[in-house]
Protein backbone atom coordinates (compact mmCIF):
# COMPACT_ATOMS: atom_id res chain seq x y z
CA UNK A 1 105.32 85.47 103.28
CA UNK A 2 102.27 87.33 104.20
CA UNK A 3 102.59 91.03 104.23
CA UNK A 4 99.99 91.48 106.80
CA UNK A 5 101.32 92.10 110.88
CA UNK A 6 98.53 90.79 112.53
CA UNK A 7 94.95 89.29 112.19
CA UNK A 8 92.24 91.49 111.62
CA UNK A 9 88.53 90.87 112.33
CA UNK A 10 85.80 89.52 109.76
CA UNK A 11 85.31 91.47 107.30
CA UNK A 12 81.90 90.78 106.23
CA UNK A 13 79.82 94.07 106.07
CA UNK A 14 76.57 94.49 107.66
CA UNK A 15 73.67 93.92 105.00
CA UNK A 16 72.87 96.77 102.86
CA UNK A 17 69.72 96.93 103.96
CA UNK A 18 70.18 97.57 107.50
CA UNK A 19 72.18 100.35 106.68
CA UNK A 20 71.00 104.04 106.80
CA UNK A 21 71.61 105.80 103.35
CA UNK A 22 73.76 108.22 104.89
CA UNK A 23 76.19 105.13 106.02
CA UNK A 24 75.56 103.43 102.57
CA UNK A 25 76.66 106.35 101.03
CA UNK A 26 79.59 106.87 103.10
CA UNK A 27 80.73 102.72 102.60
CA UNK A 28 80.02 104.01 98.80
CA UNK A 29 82.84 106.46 98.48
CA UNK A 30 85.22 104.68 100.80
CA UNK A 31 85.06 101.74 98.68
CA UNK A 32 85.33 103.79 94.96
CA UNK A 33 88.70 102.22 93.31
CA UNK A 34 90.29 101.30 96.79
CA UNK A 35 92.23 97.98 96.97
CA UNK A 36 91.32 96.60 100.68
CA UNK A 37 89.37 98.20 103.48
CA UNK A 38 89.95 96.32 106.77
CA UNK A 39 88.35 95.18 108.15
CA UNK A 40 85.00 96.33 106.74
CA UNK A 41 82.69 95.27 109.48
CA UNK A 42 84.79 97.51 111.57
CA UNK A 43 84.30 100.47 109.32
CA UNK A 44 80.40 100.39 108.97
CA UNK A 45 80.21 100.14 112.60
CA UNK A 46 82.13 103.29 113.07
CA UNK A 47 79.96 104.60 110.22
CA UNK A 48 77.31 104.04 112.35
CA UNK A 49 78.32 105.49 116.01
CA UNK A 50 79.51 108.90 113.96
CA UNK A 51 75.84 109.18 112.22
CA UNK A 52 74.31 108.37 115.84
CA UNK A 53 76.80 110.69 117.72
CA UNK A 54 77.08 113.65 115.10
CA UNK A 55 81.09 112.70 115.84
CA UNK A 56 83.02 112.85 113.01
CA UNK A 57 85.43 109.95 112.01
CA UNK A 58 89.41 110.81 112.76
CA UNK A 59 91.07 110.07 109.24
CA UNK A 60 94.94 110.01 108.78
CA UNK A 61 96.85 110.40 105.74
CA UNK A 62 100.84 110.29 106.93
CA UNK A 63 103.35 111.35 104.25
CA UNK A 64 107.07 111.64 104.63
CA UNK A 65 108.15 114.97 102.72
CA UNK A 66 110.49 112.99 100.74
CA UNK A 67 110.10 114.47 97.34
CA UNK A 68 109.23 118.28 97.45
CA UNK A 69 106.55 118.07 93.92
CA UNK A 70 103.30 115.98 94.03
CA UNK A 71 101.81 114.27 90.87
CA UNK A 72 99.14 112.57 90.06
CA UNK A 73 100.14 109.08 91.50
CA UNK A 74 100.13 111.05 94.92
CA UNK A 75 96.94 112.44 94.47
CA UNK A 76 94.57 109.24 93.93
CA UNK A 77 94.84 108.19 97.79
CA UNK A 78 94.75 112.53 98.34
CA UNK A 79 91.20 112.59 96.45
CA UNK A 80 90.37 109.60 98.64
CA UNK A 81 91.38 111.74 101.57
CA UNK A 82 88.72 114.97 100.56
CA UNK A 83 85.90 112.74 99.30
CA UNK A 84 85.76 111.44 102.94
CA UNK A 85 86.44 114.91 104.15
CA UNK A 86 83.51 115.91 102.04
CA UNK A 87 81.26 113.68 103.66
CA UNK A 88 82.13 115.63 106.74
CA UNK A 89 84.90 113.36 108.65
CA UNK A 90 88.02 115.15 110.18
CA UNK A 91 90.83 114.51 108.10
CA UNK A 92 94.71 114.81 109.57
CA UNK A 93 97.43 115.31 106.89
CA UNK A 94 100.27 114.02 108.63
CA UNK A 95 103.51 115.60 107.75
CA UNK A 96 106.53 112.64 108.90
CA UNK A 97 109.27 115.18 109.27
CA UNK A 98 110.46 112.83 112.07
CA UNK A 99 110.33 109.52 110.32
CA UNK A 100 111.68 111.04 107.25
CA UNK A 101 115.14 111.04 109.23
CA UNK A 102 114.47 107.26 109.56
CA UNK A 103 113.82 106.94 105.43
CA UNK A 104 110.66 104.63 104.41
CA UNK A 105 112.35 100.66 103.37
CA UNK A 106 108.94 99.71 101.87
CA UNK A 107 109.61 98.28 98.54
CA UNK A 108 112.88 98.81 98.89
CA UNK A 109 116.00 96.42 98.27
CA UNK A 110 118.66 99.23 99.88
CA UNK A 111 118.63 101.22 102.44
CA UNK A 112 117.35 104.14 101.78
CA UNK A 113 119.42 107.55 102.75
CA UNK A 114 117.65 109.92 105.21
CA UNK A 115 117.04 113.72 104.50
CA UNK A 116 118.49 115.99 106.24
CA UNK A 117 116.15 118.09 108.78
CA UNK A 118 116.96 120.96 106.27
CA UNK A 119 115.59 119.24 103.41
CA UNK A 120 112.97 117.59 105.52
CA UNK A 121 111.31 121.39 106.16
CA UNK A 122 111.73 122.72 102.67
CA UNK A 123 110.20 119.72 101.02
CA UNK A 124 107.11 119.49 103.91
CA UNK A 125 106.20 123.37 102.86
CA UNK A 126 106.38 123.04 99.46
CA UNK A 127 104.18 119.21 99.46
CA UNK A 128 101.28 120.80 101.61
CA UNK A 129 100.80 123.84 99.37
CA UNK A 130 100.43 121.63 96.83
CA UNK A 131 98.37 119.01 98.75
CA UNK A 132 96.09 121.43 98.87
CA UNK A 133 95.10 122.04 95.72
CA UNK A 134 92.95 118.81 96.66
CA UNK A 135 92.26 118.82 100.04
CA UNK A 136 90.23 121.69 101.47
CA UNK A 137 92.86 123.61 103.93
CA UNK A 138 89.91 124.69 106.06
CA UNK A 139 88.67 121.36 107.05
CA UNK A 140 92.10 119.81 107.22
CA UNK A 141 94.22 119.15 110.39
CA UNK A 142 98.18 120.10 110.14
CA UNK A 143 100.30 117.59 112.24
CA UNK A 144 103.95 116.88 112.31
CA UNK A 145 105.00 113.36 114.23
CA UNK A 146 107.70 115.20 115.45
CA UNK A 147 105.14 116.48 117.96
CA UNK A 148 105.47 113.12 119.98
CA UNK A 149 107.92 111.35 118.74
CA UNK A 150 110.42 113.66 119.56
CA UNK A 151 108.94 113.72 123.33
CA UNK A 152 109.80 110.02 123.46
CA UNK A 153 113.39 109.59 123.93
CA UNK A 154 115.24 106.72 124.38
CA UNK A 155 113.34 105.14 127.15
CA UNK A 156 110.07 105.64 125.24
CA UNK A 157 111.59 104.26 122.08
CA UNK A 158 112.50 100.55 124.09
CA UNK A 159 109.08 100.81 125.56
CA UNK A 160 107.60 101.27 121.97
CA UNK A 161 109.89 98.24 120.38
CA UNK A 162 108.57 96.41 123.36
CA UNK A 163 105.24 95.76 121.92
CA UNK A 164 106.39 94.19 118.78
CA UNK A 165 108.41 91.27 117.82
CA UNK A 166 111.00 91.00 115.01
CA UNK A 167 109.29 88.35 113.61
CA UNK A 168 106.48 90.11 113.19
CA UNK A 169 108.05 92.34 111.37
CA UNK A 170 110.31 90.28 109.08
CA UNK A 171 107.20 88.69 107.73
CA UNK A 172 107.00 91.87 105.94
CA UNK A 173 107.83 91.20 102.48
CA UNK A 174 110.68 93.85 101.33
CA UNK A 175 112.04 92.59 104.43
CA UNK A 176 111.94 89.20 103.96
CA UNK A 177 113.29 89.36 100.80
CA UNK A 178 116.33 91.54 101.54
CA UNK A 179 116.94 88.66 104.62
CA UNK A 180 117.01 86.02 102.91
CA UNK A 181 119.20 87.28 99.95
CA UNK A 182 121.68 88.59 102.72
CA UNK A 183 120.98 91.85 101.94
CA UNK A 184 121.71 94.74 104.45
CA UNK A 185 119.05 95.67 106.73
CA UNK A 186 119.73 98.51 109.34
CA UNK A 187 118.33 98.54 112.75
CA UNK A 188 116.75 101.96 112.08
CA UNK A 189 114.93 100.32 109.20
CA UNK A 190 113.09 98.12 111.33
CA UNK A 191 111.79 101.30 113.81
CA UNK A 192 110.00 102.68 110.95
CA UNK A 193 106.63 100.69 110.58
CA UNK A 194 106.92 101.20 114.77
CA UNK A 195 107.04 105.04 114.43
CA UNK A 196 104.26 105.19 111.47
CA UNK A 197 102.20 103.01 113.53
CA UNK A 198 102.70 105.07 117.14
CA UNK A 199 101.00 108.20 114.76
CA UNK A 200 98.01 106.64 114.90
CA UNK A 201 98.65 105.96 118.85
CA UNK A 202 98.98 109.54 119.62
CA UNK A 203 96.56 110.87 116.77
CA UNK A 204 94.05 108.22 117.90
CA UNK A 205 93.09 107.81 114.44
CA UNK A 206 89.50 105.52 113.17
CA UNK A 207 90.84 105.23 109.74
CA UNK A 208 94.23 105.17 108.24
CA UNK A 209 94.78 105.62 103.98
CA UNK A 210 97.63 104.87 101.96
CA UNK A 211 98.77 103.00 98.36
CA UNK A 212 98.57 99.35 98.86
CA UNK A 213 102.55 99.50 99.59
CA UNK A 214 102.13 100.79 102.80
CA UNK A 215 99.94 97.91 104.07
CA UNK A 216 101.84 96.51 106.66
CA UNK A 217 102.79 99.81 108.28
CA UNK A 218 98.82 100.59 108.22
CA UNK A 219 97.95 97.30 110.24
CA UNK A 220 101.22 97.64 112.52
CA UNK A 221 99.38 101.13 113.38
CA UNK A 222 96.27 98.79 114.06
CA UNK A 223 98.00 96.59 116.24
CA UNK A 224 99.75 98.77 118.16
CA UNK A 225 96.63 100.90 118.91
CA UNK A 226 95.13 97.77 120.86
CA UNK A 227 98.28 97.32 122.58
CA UNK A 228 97.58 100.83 123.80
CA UNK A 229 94.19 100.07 124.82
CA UNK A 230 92.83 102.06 122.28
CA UNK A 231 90.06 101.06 119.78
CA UNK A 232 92.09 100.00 116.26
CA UNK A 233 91.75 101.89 113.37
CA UNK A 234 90.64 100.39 110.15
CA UNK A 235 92.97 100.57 107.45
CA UNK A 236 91.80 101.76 103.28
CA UNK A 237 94.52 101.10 100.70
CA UNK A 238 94.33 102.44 97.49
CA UNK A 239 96.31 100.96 94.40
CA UNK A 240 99.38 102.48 93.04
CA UNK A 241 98.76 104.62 89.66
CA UNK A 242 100.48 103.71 86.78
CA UNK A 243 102.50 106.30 84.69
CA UNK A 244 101.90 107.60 80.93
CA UNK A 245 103.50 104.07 79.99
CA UNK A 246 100.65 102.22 81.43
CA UNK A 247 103.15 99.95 82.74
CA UNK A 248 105.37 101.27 85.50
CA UNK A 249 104.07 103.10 88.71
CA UNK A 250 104.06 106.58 88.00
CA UNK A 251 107.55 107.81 88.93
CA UNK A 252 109.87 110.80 88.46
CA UNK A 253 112.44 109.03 88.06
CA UNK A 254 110.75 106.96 85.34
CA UNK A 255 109.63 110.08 83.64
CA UNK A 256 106.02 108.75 82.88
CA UNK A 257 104.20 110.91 85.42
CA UNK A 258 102.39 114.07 85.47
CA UNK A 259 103.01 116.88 87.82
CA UNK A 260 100.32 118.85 89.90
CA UNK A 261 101.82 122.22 89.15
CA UNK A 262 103.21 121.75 85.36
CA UNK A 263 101.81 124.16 82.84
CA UNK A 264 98.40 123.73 81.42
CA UNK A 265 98.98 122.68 78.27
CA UNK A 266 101.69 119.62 79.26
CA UNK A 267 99.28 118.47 81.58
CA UNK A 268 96.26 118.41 79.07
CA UNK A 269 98.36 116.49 76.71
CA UNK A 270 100.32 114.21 78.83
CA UNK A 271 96.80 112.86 80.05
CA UNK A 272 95.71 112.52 76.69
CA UNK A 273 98.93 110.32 75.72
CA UNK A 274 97.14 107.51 78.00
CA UNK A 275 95.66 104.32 76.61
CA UNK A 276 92.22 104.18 76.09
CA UNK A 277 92.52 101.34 78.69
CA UNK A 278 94.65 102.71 81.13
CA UNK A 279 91.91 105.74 81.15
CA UNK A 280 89.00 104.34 82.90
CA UNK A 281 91.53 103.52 85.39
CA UNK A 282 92.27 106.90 85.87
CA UNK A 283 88.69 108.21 85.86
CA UNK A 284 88.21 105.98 89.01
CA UNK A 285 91.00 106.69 90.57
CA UNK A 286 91.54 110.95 89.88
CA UNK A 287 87.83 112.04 88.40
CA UNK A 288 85.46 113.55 90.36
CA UNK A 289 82.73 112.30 88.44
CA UNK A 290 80.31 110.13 89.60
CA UNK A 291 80.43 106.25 89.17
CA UNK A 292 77.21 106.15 87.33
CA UNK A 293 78.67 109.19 85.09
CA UNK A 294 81.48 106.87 84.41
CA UNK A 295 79.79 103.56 83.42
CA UNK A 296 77.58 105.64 81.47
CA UNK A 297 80.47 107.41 79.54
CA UNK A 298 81.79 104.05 79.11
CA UNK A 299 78.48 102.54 77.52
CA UNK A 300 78.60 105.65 75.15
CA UNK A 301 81.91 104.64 74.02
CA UNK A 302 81.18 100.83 73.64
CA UNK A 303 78.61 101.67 71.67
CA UNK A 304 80.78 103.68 69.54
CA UNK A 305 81.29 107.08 70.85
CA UNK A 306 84.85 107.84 70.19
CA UNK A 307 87.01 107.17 73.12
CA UNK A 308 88.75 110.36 72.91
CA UNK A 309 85.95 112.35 73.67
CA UNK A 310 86.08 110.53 77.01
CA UNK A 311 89.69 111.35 77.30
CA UNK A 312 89.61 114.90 76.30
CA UNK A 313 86.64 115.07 79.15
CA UNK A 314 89.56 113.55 81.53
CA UNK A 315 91.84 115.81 80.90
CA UNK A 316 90.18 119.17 81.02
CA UNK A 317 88.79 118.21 84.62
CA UNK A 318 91.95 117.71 85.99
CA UNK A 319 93.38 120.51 84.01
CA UNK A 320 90.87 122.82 85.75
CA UNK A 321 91.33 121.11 88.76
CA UNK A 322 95.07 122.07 89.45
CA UNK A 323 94.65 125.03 87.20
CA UNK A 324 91.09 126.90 86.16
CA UNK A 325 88.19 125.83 83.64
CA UNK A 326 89.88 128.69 81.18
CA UNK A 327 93.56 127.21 81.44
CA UNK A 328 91.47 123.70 80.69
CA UNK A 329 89.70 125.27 77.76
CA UNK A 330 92.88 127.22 75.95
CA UNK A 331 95.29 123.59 76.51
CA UNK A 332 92.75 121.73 74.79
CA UNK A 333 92.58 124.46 72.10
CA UNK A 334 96.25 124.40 71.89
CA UNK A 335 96.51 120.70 71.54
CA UNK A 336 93.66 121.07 68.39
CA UNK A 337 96.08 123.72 66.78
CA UNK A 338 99.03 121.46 67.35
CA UNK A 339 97.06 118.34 66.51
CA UNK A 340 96.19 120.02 62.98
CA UNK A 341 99.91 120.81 62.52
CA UNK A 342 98.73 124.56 63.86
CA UNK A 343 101.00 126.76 65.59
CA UNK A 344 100.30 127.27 69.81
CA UNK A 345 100.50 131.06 70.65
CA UNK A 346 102.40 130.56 73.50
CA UNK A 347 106.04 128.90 72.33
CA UNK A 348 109.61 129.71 73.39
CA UNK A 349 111.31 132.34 71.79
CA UNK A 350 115.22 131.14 71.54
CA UNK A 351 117.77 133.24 69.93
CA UNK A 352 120.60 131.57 68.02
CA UNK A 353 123.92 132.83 66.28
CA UNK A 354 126.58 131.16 63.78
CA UNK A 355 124.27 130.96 60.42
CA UNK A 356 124.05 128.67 58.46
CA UNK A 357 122.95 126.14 61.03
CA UNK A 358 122.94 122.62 60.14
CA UNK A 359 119.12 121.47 61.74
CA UNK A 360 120.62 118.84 63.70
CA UNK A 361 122.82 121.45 65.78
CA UNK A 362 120.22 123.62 65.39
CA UNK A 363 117.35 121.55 67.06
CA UNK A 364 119.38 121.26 69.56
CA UNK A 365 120.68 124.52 70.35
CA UNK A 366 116.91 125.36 70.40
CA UNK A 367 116.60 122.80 73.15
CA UNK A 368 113.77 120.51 71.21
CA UNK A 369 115.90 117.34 70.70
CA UNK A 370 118.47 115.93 73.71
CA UNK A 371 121.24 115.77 70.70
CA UNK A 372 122.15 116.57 67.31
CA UNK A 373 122.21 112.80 66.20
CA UNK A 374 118.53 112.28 67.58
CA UNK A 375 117.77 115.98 65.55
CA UNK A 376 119.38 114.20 62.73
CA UNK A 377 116.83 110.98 63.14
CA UNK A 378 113.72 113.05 63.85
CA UNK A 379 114.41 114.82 60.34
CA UNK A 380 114.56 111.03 59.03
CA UNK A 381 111.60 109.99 60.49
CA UNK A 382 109.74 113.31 59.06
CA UNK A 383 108.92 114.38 62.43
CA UNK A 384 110.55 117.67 61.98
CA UNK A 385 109.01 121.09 60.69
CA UNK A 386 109.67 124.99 59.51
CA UNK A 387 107.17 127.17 58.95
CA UNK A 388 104.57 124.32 59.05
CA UNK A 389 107.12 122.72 56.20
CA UNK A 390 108.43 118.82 56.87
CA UNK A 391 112.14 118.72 56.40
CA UNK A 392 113.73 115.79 55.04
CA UNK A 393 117.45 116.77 54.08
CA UNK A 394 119.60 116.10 56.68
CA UNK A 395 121.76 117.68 55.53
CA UNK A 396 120.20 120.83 55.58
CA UNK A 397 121.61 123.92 56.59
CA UNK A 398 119.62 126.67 57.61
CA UNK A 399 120.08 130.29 57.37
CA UNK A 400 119.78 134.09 59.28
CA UNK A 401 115.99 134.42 60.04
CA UNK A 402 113.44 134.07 62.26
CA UNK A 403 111.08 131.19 61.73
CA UNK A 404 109.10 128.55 63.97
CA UNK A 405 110.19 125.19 64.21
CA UNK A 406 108.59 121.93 65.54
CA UNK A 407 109.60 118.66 66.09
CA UNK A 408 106.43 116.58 66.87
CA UNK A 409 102.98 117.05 67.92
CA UNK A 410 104.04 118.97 70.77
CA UNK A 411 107.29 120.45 70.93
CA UNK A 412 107.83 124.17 69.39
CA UNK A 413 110.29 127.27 69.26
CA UNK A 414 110.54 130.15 67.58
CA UNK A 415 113.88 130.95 66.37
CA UNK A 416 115.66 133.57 65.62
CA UNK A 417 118.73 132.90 64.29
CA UNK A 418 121.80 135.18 63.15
């Protein structure tokens, strides 16, 4: 089944050539890394009207305050977002506090349980603080859907479902599939690509962005803007990110991702866990840098440059990004020192009683392994150190003192232990 609501025009893109650099430019960054901009023809030719008018472009980004913490995944179609801003286009961060009571079904098998209006609040203050730490809060319009689809009521609501067809929308494909396996599918479900799409109805928006799994919401926005009379938006998707496991989209709940506000020094070196594949990925997707700075950093490492160098160059950008250029500079020291079996300055201090300790208890009273059995296997595996020393008894016991102990590249404590 086709994921896509409704036909879109041509999109064939005027010829380079007739286009004025500032417009050639501006198709330049809108196409970095995305998966689909639709139509394109569309997009040049409102390109155009803004350069002749001096009227910026109206850009929506609509996010349901689901989760209160952003990572990284959330942040590639959020760069997107301020390198469009940048070029001097209004951007609207759209908080859904009213379709997060509805609950997003894309990609979903289950219905998926609505927040509470309490939850709804907390989560929206705490995601736009964070949100912008990459968009610039000056430039950037606050909205809440709320605003009019509160307003609308039941009448409104029949006169919105009016101007779609359930077909239409069980061509969608989590639908689809949930249909024909005779899964549940709740009538509230089916309002929510209606409500996404009436934000761009009342927002009047040129240009909608989100990760490629929003795609048929972004066209039913389309669709229903010409049902309103209004000139339809064009819609940019950007692919989803894939965690540290370069396989899985980047997830709490798989525990592969990074977070926007974790320390320094976990950032650095999650980022530098990547594949040397995965990371040119990422460079498109989260860098700053220009593309030409990329495929020249990536003809220095073909011809030989080490690809960590490349990685290490990564990480401290986005380090200082969410952090400073000195937080940036001390993580990658600290990953050196740890790297060279070094001890970090800044480690947990834990406190222990009941000497002698045997290490596997003792690793994880001091919180570095999950349980004494996988204590007991790192100290098998010679992944376990004190005082810089690799233990191999497991059946070690230690003794009153205070020491430093590591299990790892990266995870320390000193101990003191009576």
């Amino acid at each position: 089944m086709s994921d896509t609501p409704a036909a879109t025009a041509s999109s064939a893109a005027t010829p380079a050539a007739a286009l004025s650099d500032r417009v050639q430019e501006a198709l330049a960054v809108s196409l970095r890394g995305c998966a689909e901009l639709l139509p394109q023809s569309d997009w040049v030719k409102k390109l155009q009207r803004s350069e002749a008018t001096g009227q910026p472009l109206r850009i929506k980004l609509g996010l349901d305050p689901t989760a209160p913490d952003i990572h990284l995944g959330h942040t590639v179609v959020l760069n997107k977002m301020r390198q469009l801003q940048d070029l001097g286009h209004r951007v609207i961060f759209l908080i859904g506090d009213f379709t997060s009571l509805i609950g997003d079904p894309s990609g979903r098998n289950s219905t998926r349980p609505p927040l509470t209006k309490e939850q709804i609040e907390v989560n929206a203050q705490t995601y736009y603080k964070q949100a912008s730490l990459v968009l610039d809060p000056g430039k950037t319009e606050i909205r809440y859907n709320s605003e009019w689809c509160d307003p609308l009521g039941a009448r409104g609501m029949i006169q919105l479902a009016a101007k779609y067809t359930l077909a239409r929308l069980l061509e969608r494909d989590d639908f689809t599939k949930r249909f024909q396996a005779n899964a549940p599918i709740s009538m509230h479900e089916l309002l929510y690509p209606l409500m996404q799409g009436y934000d761009s109805v009342a927002l009047k928006s040129d240009l909608e962005l989100g990760g490629t799994d929003q795609k048929f919401n972004l066209l039913v926005g389309r669709a229903l803007q010409a049902e309103y009379g209004q000139e339809a938006q064009c819609v940019l998707t950007m692919p989803l990110l894939e965690g540290l496991d370069g396989i899985e989209k980047m997830s709490k709940s798989k525990n592969n991702y990074v977070g926007i506000t974790e320390a320094p020094n976990s950032m650095f070196a999650k980022i530098l866990s990547i594949s040397d594949e995965q990371m040119w990925k990422w460079f498109t997707l989260l860098s700053f840098r220009s593309e030409r700075e990329i495929e020249a950093l990536k003809a220095e490492v073909v011809a030989g440059r080490n690809p960590k160098d490349a990685k290490v160059l990564l990480a401290k950008e986005i380090t200082a990004r969410f952090h400073d250029a000195a937080a940036a500079d001390t993580a990658e020291q600290d990953f050196n020192n740890r790297a060279k079996g070094g001890i970090p300055e800044d480690i947990p201090e834990v406190s222990l009683s009941g000497a002698p300790l045997a290490i596997g208890a003792l690793l994880k009273a001091a919180n570095l392994v999950p349980s004494t059995s996988e204590g007991l296997r790192m100290v098998e595996q010679g992944g376990v150190r004190l005082d810089g020393t690799v233990l191999s008894d497991k059946g070690l016991k230690i003794n009153a003192g205070t020491f430093v102990l590591q299990v790892g590249k990266r995870k320390f404590a000193r101990v003191t232990l009576a």
